[in-house]
C-alpha atoms as a PDB file:
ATOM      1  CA  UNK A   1     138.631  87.608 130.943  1.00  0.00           C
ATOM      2  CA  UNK A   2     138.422  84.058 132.803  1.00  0.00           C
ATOM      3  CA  UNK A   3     136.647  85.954 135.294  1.00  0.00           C
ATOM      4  CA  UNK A   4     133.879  87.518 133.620  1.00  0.00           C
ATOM      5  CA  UNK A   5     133.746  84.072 131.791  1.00  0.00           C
ATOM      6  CA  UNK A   6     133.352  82.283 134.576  1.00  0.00           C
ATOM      7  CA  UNK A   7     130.627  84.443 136.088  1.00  0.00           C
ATOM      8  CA  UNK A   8     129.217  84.062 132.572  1.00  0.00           C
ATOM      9  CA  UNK A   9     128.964  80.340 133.222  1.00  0.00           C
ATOM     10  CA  UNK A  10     127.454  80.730 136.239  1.00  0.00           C
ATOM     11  CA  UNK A  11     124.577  82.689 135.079  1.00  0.00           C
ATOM     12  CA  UNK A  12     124.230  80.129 132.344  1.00  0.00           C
ATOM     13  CA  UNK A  13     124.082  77.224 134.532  1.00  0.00           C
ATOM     14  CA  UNK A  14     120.995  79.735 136.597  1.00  0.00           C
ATOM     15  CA  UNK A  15     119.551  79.633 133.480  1.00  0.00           C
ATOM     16  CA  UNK A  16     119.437  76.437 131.836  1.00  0.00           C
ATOM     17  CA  UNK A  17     120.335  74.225 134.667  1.00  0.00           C
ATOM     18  CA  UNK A  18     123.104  72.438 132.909  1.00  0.00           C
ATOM     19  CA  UNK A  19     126.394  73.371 131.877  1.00  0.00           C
ATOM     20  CA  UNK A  20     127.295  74.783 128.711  1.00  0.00           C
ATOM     21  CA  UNK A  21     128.844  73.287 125.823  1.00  0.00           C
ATOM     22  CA  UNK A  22     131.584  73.867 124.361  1.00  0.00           C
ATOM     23  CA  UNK A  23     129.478  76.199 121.236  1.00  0.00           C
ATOM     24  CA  UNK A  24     127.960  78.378 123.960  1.00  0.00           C
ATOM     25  CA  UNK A  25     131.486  79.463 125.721  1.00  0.00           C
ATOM     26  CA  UNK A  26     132.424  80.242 122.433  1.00  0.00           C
ATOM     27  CA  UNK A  27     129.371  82.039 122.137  1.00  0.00           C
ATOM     28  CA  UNK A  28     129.972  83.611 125.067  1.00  0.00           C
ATOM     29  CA  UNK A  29     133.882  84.227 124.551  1.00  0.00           C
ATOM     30  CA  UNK A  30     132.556  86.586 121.381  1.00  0.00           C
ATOM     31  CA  UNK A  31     130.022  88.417 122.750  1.00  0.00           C
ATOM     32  CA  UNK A  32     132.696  89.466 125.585  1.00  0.00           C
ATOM     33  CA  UNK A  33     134.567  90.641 122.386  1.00  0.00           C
ATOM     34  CA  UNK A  34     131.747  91.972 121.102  1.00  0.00           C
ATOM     35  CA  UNK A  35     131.213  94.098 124.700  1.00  0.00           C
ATOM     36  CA  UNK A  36     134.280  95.169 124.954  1.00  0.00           C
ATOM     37  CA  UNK A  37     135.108  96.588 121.092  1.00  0.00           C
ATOM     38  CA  UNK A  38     131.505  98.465 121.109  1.00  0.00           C
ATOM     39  CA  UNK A  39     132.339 100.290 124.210  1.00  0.00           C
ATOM     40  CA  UNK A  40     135.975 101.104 122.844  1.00  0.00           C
ATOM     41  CA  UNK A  41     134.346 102.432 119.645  1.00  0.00           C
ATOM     42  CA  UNK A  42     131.642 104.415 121.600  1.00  0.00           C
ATOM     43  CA  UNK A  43     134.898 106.234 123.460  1.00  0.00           C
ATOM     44  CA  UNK A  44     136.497 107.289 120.531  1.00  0.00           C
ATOM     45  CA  UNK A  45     133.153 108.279 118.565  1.00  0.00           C
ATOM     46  CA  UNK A  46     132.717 110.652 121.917  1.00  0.00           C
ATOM     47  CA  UNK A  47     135.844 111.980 121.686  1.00  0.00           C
ATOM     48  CA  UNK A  48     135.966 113.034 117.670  1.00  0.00           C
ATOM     49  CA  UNK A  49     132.522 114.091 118.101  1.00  0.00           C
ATOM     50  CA  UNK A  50     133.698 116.164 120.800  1.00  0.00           C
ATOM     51  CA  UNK A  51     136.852 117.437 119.111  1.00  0.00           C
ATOM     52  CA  UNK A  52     135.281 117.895 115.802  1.00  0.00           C
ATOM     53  CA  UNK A  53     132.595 119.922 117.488  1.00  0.00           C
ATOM     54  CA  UNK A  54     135.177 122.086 119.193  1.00  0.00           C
ATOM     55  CA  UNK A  55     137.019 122.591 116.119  1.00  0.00           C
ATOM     56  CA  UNK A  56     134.505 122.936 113.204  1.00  0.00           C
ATOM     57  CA  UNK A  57     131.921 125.719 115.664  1.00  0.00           C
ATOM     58  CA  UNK A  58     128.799 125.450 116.032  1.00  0.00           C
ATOM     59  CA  UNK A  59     127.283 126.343 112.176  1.00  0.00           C
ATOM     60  CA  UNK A  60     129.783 124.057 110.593  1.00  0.00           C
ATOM     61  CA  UNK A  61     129.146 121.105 113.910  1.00  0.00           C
ATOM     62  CA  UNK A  62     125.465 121.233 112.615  1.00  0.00           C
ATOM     63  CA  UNK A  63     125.873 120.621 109.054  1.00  0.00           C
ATOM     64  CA  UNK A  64     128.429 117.612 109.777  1.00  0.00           C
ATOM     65  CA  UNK A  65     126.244 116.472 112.602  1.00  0.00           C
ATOM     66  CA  UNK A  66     123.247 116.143 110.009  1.00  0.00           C
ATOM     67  CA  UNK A  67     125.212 114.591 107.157  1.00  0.00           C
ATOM     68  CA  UNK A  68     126.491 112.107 110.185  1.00  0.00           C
ATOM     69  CA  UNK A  69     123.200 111.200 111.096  1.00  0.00           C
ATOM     70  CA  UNK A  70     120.970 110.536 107.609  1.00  0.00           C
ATOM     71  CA  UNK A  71     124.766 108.299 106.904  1.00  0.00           C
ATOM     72  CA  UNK A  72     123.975 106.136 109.528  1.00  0.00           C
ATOM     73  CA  UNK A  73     120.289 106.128 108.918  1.00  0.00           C
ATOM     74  CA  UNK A  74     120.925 105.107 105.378  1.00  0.00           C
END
């Protein structure tokens, strides 16, 4: 994570031409953690999608499918 931080700060300092305080690595620091836990709930969405679909068919996969999608549109 110091890494990615670090190369974080470097882009920053591209940027703005100063360094950053001590608010924008924490900034920074949570939208790492931000990153990170939306892919990591995109992998696991994939997969139950994927196992749901093989396990419900393809008439039942539908109907969930469309009460899955006007949920998250609501």
């Amino acid at each position: 994570m110091a890494r990615i931080l670090r190369r974080w700060t470097f882009v920053y300092r591209l940027l703005f031409g100063e360094e950053p305080s001590e608010a924008a690595r924490h900034f920074l620091k949570n939208c790492f953690y931000i990153f990170w836990s939306s892919g990591l709930a995109l992998i696991f969405s994939f997969l139950f999608n994927t196992l749901a679909g093989r396990f419900l068919g393809p008439t039942i996969y539908g109907q969930f499918a469309l009460i899955q999608s006007v949920a998250m549109l609501l």
